[in-house]
Protein backbone atom coordinates (compact mmCIF):
# COMPACT_ATOMS: atom_id res chain seq x y z
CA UNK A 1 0.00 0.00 0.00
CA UNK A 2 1.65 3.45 -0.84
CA UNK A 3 1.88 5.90 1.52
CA UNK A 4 1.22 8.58 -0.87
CA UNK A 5 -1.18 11.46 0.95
CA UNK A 6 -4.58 11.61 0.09
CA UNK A 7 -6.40 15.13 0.11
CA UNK A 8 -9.88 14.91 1.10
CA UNK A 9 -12.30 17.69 1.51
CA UNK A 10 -14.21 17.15 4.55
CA UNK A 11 -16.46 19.50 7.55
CA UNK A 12 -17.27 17.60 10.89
CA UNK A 13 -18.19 18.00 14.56
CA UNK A 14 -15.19 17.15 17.10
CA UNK A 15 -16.22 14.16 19.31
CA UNK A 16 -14.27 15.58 22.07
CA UNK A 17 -15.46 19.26 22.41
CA UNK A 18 -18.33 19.60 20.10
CA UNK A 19 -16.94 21.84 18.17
CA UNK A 20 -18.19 22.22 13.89
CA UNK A 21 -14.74 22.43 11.99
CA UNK A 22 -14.71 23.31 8.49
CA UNK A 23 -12.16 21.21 6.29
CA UNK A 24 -9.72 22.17 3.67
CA UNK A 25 -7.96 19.08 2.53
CA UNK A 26 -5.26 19.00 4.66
CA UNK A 27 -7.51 19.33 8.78
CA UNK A 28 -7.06 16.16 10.66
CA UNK A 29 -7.58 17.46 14.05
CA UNK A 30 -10.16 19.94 16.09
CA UNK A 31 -8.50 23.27 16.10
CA UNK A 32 -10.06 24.48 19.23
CA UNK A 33 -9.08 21.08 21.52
CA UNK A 34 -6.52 19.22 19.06
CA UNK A 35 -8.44 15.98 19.34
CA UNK A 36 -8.50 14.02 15.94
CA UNK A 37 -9.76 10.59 15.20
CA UNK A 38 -8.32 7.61 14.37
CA UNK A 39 -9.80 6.67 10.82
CA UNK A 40 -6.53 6.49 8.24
CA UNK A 41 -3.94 4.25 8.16
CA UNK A 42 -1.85 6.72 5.53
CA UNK A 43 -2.78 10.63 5.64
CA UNK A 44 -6.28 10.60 3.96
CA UNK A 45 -6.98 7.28 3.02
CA UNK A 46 -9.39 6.91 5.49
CA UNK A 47 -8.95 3.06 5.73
CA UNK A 48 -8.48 2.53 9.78
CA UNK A 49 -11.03 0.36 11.08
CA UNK A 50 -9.92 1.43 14.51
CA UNK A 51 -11.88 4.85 15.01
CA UNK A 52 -10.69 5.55 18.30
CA UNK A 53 -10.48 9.15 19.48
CA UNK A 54 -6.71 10.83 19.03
CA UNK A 55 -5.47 12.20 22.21
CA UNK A 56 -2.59 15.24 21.45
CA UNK A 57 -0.27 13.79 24.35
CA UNK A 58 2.65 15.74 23.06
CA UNK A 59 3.73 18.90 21.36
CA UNK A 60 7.17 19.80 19.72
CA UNK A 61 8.82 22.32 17.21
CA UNK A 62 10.62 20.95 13.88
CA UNK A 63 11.40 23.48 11.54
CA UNK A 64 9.98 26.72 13.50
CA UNK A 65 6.67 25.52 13.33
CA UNK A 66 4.37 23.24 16.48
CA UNK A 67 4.39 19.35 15.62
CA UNK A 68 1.39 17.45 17.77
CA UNK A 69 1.74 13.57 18.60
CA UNK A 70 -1.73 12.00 18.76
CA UNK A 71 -1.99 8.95 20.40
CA UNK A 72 -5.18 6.57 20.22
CA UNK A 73 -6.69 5.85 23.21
CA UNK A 74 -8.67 2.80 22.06
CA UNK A 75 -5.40 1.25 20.26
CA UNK A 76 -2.41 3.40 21.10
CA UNK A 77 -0.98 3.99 17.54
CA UNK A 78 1.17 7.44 17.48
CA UNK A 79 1.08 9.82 14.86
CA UNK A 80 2.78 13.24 14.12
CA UNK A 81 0.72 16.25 12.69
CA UNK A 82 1.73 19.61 11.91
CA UNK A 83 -0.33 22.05 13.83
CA UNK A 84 -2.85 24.60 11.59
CA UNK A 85 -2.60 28.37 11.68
CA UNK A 86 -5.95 28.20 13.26
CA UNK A 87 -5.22 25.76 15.39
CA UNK A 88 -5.70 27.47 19.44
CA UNK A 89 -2.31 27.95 20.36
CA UNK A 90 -3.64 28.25 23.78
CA UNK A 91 -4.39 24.56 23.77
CA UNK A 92 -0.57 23.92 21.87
CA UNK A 93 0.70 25.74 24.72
CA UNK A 94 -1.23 23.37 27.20
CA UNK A 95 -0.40 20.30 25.21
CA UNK A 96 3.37 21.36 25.24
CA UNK A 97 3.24 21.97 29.28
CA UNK A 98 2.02 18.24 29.08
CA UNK A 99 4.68 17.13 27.51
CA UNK A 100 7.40 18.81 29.59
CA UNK A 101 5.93 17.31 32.66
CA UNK A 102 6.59 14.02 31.22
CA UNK A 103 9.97 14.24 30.73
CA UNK A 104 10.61 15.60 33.80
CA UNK A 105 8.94 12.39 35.28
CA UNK A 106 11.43 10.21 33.42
């Protein structure tokens, strides 16, 4: 199977916080709470059968610009997303806290 991104148009509510996002082709994740859902194995293929809801556990920068790490709380897959320019970078900001108080557990 190629791993060749898929662009697909779509609007939808956020399971987490209700929230009605409007899609461009490249949203994966609520802007307002950063929670996505499982449903692609590749970027856009939409071929997961898992579903679960994505959990933004951590937050990084890579190349200037806020990287979020999902993980699935029904399976526990990872996967890396670049944040949106809408995305609430009060939420990043929250997420990234997260992740610095897990490394400082460690």
């Amino acid at each position: 199977m190629s791993a060749k991104f898929i662009r697909t148009v779509e609007n939808f509510t956020c399971l987490n916080c209700g929230k009605n996002v409007r899609g461009n082709g490249y949203t994966n994740h609520c802007p307002e709470c950063l929670y996505s859902l499982h449903v692609d194995n590749f970027p856009g293929d939409r071929a997961s059968d898992c579903g679960g809801m994505m959990r933004p556990v951590r937050a990084y920068l890579k190349k200037g610009r806020f990287r979020l790490v999902h993980r699935c709380v029904k399976c526990g897959i990872e996967k890396h997303v670049k944040t949106a320019d809408n995305d609430s970078f009060d939420e990043i900001i929250v997420v990234t806290r997260r992740s610095l108080t897990e490394l400082n557990k460690n």
